[in-house]
N, C-alpha and C. Protein backbone atom coordinates (compact mmCIF):
# COMPACT_ATOMS: atom_id res chain seq x y z
N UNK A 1 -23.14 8.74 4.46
CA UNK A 1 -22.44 9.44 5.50
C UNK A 1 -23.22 10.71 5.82
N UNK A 2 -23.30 11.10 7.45
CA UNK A 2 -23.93 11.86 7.24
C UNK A 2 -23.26 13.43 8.60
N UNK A 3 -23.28 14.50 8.40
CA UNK A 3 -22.40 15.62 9.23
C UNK A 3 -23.33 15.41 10.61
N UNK A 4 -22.92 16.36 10.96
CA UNK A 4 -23.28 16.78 12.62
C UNK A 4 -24.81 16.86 13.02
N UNK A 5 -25.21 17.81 11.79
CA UNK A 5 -26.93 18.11 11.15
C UNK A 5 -27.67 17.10 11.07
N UNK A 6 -27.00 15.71 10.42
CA UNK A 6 -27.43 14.93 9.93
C UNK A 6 -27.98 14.91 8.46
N UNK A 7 -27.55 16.04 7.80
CA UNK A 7 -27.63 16.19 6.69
C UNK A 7 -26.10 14.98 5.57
N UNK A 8 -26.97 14.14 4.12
CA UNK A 8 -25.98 13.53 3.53
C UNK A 8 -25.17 13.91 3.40
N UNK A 9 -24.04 13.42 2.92
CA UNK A 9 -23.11 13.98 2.16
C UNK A 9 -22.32 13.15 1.69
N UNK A 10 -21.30 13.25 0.87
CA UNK A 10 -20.63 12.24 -0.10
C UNK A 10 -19.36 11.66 0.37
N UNK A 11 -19.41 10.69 0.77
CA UNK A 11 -17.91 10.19 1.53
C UNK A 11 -16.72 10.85 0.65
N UNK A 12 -15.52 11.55 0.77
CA UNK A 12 -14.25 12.17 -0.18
C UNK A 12 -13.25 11.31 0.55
N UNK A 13 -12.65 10.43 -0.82
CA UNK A 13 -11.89 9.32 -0.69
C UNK A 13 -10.90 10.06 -0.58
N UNK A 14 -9.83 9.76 0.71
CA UNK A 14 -8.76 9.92 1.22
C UNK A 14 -7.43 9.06 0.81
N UNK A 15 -6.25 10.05 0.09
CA UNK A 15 -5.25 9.51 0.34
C UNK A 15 -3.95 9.46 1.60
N UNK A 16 -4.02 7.98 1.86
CA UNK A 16 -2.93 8.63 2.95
C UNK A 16 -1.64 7.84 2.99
N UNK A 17 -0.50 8.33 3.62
CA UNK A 17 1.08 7.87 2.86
C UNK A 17 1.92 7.74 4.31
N UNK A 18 2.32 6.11 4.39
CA UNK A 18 3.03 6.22 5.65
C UNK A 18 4.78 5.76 4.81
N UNK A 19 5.43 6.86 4.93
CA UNK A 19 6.94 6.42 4.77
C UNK A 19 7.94 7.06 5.94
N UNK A 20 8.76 6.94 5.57
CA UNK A 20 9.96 6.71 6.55
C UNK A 20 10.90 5.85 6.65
N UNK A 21 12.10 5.43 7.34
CA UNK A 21 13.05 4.48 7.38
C UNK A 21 12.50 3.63 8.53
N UNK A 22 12.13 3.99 9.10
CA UNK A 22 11.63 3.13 10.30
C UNK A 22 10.26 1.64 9.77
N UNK A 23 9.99 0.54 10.91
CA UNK A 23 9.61 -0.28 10.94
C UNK A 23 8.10 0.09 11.03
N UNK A 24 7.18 -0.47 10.66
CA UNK A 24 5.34 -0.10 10.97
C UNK A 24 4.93 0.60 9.99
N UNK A 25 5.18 0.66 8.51
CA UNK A 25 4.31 1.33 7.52
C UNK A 25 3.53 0.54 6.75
N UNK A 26 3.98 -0.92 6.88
CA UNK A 26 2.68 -1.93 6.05
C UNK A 26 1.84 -2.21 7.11
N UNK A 27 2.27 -2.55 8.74
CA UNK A 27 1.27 -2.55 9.58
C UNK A 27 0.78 -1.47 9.64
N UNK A 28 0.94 -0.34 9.73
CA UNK A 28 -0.22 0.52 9.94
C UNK A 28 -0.94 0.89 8.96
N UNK A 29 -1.00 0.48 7.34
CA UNK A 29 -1.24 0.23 6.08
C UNK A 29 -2.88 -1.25 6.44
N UNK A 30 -2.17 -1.98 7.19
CA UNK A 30 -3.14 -3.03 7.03
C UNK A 30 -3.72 -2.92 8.64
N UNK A 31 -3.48 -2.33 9.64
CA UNK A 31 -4.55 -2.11 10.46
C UNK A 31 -5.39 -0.99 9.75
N UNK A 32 -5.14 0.15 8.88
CA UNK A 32 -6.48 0.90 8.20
C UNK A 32 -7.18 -0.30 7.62
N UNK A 33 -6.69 -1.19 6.64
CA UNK A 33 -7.66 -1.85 6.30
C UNK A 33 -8.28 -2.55 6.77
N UNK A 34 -8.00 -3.45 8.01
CA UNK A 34 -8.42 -4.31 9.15
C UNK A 34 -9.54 -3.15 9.76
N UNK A 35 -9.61 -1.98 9.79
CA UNK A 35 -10.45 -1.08 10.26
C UNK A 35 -11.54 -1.13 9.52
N UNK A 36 -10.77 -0.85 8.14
CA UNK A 36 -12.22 -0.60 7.26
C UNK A 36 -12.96 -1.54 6.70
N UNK A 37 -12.48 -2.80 7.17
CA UNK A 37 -13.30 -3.87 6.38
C UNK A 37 -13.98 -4.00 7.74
N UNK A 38 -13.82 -4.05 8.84
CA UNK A 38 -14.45 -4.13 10.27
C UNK A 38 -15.92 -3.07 10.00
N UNK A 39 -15.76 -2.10 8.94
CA UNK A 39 -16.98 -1.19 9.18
C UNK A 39 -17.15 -1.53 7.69
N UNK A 40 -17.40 -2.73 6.96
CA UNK A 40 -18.47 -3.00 6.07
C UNK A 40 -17.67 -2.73 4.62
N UNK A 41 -16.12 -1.88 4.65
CA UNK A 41 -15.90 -1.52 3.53
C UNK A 41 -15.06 -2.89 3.10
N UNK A 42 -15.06 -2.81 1.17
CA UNK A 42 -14.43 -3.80 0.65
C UNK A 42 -13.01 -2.83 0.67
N UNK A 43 -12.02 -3.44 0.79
CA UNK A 43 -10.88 -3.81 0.63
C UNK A 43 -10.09 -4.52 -0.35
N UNK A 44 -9.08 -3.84 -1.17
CA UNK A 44 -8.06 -4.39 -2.12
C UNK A 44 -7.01 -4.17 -1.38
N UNK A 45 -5.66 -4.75 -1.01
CA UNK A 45 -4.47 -4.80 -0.83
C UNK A 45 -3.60 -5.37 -2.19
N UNK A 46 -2.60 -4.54 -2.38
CA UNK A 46 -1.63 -5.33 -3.49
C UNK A 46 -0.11 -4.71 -2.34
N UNK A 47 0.95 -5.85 -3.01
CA UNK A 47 1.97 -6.16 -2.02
C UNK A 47 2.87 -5.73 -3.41
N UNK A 48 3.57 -4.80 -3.85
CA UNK A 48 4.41 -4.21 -4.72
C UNK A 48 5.47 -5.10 -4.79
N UNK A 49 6.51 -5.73 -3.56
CA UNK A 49 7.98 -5.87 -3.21
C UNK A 49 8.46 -7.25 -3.36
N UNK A 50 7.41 -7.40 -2.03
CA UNK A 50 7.26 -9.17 -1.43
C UNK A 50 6.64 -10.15 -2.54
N UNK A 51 7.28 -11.46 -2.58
CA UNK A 51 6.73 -12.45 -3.30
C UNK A 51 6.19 -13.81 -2.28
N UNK A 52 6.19 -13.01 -1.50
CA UNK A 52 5.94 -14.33 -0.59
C UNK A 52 4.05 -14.39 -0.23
N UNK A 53 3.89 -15.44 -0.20
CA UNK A 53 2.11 -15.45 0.12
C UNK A 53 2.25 -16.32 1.23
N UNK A 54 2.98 -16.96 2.18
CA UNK A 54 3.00 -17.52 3.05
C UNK A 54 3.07 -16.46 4.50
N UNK A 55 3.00 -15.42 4.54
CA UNK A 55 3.28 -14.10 5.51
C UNK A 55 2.26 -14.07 6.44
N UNK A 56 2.49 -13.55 7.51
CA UNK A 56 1.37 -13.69 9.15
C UNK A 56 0.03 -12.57 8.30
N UNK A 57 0.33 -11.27 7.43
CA UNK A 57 -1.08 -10.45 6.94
C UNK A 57 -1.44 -11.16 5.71
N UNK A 58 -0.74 -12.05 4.96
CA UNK A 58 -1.54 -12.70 3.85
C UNK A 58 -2.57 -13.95 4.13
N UNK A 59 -2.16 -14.46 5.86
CA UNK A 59 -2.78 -15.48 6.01
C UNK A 59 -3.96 -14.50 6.48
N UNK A 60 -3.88 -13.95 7.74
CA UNK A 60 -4.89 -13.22 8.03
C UNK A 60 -5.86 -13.12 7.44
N UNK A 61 -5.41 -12.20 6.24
CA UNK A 61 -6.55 -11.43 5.54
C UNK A 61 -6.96 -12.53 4.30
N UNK A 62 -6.99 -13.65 4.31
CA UNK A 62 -7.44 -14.54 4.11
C UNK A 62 -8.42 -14.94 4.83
N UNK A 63 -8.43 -14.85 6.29
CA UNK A 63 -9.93 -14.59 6.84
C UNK A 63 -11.03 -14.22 6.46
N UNK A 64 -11.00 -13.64 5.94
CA UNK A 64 -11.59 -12.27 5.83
C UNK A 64 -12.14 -12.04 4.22
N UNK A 65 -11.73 -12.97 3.45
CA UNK A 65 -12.15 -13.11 2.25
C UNK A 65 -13.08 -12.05 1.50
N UNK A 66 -13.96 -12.59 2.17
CA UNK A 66 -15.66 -11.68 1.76
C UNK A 66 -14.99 -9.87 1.49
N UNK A 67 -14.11 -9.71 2.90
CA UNK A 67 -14.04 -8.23 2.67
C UNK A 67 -13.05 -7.79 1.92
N UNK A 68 -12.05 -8.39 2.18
CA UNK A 68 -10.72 -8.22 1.87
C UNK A 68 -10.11 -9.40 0.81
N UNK A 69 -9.63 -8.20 -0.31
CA UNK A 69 -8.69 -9.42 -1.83
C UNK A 69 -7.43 -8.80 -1.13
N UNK A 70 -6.38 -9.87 -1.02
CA UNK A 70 -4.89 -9.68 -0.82
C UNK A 70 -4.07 -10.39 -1.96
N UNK A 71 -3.40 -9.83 -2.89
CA UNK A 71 -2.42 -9.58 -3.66
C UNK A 71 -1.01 -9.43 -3.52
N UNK A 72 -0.08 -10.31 -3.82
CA UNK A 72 1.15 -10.26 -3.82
C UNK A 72 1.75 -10.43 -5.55
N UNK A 73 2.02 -9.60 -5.22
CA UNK A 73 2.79 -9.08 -7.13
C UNK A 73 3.92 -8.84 -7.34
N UNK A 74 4.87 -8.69 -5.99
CA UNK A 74 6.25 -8.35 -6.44
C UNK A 74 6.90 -9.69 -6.83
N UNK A 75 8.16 -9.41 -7.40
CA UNK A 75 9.24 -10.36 -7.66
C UNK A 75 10.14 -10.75 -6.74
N UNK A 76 10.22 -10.36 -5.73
CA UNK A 76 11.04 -10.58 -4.47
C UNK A 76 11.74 -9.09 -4.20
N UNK A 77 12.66 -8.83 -3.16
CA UNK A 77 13.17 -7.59 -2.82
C UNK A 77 14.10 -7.36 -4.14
N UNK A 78 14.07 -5.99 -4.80
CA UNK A 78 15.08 -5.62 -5.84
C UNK A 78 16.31 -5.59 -5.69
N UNK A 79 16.57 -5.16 -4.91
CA UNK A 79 17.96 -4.98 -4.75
C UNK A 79 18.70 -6.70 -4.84
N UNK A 80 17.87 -7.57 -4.80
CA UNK A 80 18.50 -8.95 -4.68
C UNK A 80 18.51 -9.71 -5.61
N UNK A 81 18.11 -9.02 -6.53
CA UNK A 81 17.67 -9.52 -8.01
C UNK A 81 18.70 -9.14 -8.82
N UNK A 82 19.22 -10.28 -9.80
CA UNK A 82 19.98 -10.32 -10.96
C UNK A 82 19.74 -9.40 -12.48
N UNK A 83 18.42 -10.20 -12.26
CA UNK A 83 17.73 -9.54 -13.80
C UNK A 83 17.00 -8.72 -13.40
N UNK A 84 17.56 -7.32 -13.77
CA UNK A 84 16.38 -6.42 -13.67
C UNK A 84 15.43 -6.11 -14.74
N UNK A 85 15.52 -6.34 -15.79
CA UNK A 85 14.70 -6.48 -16.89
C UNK A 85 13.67 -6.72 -16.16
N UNK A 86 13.69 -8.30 -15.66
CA UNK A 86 12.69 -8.76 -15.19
C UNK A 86 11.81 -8.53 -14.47
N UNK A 87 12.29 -7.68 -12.95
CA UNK A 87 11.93 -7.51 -12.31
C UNK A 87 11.35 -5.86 -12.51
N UNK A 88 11.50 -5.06 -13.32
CA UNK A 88 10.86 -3.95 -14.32
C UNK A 88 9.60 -4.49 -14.86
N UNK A 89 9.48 -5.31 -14.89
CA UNK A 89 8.40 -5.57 -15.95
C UNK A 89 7.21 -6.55 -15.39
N UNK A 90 7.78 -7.38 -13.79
CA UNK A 90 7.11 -7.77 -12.69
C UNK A 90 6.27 -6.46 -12.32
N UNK A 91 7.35 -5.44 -12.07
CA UNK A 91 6.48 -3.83 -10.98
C UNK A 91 5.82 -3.22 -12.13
N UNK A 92 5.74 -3.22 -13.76
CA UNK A 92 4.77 -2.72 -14.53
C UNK A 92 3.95 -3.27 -14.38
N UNK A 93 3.66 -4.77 -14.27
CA UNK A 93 2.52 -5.53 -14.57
C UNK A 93 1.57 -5.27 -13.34
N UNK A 94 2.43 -5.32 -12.10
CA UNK A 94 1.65 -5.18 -10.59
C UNK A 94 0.95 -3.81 -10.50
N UNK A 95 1.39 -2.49 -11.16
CA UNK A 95 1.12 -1.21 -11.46
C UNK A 95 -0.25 -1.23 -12.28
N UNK A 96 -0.33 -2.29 -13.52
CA UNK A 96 -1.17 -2.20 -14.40
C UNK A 96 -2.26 -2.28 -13.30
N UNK A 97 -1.90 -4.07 -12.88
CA UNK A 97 -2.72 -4.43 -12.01
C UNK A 97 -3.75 -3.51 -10.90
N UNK A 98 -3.09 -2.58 -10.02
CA UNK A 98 -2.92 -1.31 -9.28
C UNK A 98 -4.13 -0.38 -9.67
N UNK A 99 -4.07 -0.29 -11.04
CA UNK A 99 -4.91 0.63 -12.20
C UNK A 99 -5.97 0.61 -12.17
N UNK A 100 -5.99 -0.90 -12.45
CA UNK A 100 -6.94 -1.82 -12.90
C UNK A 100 -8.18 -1.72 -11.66
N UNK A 101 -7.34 -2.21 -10.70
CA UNK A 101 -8.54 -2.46 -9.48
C UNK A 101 -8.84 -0.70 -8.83
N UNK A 102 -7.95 0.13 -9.06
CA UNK A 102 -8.34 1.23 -8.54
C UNK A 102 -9.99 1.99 -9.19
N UNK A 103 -9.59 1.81 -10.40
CA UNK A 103 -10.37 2.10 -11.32
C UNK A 103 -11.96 1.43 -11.97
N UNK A 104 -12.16 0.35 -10.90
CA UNK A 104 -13.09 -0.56 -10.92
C UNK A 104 -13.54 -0.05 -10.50
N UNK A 105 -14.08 0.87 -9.28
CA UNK A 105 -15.05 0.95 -8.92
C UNK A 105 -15.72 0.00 -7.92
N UNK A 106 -14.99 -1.06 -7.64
CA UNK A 106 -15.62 -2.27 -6.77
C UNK A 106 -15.14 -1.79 -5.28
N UNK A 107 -14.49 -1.17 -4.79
CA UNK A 107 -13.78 -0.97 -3.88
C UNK A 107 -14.05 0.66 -2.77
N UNK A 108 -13.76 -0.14 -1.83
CA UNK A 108 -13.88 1.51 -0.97
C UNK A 108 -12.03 1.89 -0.39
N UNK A 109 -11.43 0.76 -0.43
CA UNK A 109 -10.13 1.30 -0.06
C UNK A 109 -9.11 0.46 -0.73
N UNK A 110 -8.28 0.81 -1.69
CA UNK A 110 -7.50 0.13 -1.76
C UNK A 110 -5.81 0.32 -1.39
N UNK A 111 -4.88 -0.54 -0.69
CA UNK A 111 -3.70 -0.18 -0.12
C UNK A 111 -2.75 -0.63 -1.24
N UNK A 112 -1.56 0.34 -1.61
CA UNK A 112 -0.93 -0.17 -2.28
C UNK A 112 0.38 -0.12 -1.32
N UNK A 113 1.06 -1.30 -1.53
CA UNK A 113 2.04 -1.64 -0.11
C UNK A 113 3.24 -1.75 -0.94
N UNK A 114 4.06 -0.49 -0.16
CA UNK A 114 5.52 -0.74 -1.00
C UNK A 114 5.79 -0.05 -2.01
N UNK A 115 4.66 1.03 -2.87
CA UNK A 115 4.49 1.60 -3.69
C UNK A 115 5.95 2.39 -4.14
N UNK A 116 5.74 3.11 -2.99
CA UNK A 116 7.32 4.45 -3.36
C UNK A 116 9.05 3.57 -3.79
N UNK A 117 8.58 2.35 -3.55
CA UNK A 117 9.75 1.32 -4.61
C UNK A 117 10.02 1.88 -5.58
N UNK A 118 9.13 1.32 -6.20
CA UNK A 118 8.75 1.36 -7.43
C UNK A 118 8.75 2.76 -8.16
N UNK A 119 8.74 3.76 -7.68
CA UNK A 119 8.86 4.98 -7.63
C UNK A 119 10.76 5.35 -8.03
N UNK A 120 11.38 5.32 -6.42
CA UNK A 120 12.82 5.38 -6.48
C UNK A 120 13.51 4.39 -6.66
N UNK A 121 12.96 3.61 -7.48
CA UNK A 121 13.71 2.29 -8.37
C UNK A 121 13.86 2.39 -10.01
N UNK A 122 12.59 3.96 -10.31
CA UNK A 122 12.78 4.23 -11.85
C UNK A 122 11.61 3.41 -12.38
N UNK A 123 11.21 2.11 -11.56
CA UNK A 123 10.23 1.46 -12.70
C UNK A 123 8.93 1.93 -12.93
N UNK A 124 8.23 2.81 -12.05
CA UNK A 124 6.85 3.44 -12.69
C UNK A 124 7.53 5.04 -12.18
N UNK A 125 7.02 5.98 -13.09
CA UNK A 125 7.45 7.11 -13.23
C UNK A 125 6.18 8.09 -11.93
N UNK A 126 6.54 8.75 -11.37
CA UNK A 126 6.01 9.68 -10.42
C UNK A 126 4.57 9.93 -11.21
N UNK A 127 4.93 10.47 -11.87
CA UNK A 127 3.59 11.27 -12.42
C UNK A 127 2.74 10.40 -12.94
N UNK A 128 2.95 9.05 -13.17
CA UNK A 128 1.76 8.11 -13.49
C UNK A 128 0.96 7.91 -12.44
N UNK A 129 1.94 7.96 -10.88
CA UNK A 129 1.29 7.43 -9.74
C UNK A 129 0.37 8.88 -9.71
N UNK A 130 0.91 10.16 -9.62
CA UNK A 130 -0.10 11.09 -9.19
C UNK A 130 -1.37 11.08 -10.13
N UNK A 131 -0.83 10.99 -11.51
CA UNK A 131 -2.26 10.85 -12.06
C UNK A 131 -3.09 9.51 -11.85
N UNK A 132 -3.11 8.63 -11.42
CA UNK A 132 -3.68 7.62 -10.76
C UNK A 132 -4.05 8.13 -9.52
N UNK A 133 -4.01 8.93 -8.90
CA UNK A 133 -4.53 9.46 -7.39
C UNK A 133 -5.38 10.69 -7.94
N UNK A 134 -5.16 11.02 -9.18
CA UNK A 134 -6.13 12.24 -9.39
C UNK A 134 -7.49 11.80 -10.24
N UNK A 135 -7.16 10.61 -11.05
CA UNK A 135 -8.17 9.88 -11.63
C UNK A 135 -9.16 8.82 -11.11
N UNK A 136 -8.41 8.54 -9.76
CA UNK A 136 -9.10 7.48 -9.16
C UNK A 136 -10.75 7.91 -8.54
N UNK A 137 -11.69 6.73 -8.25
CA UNK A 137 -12.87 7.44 -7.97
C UNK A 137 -13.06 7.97 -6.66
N UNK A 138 -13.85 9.15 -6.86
CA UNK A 138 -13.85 10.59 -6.44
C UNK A 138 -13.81 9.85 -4.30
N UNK A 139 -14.89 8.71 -4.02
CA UNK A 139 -15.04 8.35 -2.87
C UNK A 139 -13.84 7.17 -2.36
N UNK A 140 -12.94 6.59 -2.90
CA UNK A 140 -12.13 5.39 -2.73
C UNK A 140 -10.64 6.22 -1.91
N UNK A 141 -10.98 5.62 -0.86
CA UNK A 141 -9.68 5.86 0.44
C UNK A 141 -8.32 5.04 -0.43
N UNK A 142 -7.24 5.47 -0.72
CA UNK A 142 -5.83 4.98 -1.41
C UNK A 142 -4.86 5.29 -0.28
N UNK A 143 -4.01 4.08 -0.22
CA UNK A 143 -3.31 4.00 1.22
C UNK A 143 -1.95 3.71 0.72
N UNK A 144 -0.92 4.32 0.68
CA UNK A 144 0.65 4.33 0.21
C UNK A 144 1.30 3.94 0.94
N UNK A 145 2.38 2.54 0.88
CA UNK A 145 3.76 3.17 2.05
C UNK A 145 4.77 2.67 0.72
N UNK A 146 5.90 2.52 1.85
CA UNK A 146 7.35 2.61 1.32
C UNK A 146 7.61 3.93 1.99
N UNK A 147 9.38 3.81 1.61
CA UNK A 147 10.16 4.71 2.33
C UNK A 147 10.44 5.66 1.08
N UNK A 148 10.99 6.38 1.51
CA UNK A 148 11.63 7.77 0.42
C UNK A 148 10.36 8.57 -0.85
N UNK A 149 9.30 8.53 0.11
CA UNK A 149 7.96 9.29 -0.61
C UNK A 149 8.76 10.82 -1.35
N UNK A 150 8.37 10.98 -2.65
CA UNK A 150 8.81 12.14 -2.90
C UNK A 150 8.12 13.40 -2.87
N UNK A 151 8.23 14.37 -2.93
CA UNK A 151 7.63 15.60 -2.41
C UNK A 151 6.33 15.81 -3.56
N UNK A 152 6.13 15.57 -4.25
CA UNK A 152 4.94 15.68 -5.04
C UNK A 152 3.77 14.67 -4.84
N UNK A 153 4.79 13.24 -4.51
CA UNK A 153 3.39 12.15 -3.61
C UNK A 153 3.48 12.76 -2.53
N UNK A 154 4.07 13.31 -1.79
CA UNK A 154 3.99 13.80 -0.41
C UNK A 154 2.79 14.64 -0.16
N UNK A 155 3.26 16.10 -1.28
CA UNK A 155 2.10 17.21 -1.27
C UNK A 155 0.67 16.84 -2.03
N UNK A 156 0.34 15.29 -2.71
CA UNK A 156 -0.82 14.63 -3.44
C UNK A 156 -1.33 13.92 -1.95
N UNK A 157 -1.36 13.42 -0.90
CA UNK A 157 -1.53 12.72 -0.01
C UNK A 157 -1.92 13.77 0.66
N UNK A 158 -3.43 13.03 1.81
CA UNK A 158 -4.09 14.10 2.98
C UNK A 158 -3.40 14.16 4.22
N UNK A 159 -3.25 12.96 4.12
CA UNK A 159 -2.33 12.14 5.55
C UNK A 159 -1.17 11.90 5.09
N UNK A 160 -0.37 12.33 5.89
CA UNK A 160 1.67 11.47 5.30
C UNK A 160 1.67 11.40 7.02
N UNK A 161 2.45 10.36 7.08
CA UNK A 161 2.99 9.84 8.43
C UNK A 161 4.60 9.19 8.22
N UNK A 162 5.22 9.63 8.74
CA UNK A 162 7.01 9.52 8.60
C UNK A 162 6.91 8.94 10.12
N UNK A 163 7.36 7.19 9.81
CA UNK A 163 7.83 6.12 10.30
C UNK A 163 9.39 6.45 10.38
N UNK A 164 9.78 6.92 11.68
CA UNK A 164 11.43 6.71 12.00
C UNK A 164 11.96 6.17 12.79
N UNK A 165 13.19 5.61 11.88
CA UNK A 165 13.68 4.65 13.15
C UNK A 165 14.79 5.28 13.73
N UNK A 166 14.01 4.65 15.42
CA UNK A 166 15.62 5.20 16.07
C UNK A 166 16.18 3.80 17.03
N UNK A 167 15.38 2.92 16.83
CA UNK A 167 16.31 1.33 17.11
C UNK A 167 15.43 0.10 16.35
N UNK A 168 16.78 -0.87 16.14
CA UNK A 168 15.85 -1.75 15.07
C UNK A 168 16.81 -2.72 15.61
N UNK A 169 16.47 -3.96 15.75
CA UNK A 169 16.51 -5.03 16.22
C UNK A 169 17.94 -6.08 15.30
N UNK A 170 17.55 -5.77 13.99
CA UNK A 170 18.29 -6.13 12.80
C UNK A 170 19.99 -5.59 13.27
N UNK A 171 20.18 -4.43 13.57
CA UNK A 171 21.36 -3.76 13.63
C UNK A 171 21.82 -4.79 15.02
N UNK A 172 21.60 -4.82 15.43
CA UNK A 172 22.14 -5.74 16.84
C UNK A 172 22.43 -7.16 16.05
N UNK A 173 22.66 -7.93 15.26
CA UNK A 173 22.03 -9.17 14.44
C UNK A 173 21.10 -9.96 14.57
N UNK A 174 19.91 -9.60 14.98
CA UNK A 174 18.94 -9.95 14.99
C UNK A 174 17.74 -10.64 14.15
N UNK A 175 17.70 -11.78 13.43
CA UNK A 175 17.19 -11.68 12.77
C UNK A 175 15.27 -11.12 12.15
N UNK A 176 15.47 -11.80 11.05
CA UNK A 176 13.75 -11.63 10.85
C UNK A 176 12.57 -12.41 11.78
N UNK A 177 11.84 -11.97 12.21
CA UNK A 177 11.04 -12.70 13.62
C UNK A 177 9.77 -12.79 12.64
N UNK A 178 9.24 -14.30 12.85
CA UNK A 178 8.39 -14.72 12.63
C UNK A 178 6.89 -13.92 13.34
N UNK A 179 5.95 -12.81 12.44
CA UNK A 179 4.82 -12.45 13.47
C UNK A 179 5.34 -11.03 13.85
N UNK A 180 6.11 -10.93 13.36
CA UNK A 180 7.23 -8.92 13.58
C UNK A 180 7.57 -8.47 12.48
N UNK A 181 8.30 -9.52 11.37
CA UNK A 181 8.43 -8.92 10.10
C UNK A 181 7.95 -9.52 9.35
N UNK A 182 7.03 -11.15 9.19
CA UNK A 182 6.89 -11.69 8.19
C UNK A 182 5.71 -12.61 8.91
């Protein structure tokens, strides 16, 4: 990378955090990465929530192989789940996982989708996530969503973008649209 001068300099990996109640924080999560694999960078996506691998961005970025690994690790939505044991110990393993690839070194961006769940669900504790954003390597872009970001991932993030909704399709009974939500 190089400034205005044309003098080097060291790419500084950016974190950035789209939450809010509103609709468009995994799409605008996976158009950054659709960006950055478009300009040569590798790409990790992990999917925190969703258990589904049949979805319009898992097929996609199946395209795309070479640039982009897509990961689905959740257990299905929590709140719909019986056993939470279980599903505690699904969002540790996907977290490990999280760690794991952050910390490789193979990567120029990795998105973690759905993250702040996992957060205000109790199953990974705040301060593991910040120290994972403070340990991670020095050049690797880290991309957050979920809703209800708390003020310490808030003030750890370069970029925060608050997704709000002020009409949603669902409230009318609308259902889930094939290519809109899934």
């Amino acid at each position: 990378m190089t400034d205005q001068q044309g003098n080097e300099r060291a790419r500084r990996g950016l974190v950035l955090l789209h939450t809010g109640d509103g609709k468009g924080k995994s799409t605008a999560a996976f158009g950054q990465a659709l960006r950055a694999a478009g300009q040569g960078l590798k790409v990790c996506i992990i999917q925190f929530i969703k258990a589904q691998t049949g979805t319009g961005e898992a097929r996609a970025f199946q395209a795309l192989a070479g640039q982009v690994e897509f990961h689905v690790k959740g257990s299905g939505f929590t709140w719909q789940q019986k056993n939470k044991d279980e599903v505690i110990r699904v969002a540790r393993q996907a977290f490990a996982f999280a760690r794991e690839k952050i910390m490789s070194g193979r990567y120029d961006m990795v998105v973690l989708d759905e993250l702040t769940y996992l957060l205000s669900y109790g199953m990974v504790a705040e301060e593991e996530v910040l120290e994972l954003i403070r340990q991670r390597p020095a050049s690797l872009h880290l991309v957050i969503t979920g809703r209800d970001a708390g003020e310490k991932l808030v003030a750890a993030a370069d970029l925060v973008s608050e997704v709000r909704m002020i009409k949603h399709p669902y409230a009318a009974g609308v259902k889930a649209q094939k290519g809109i939500e899934f």
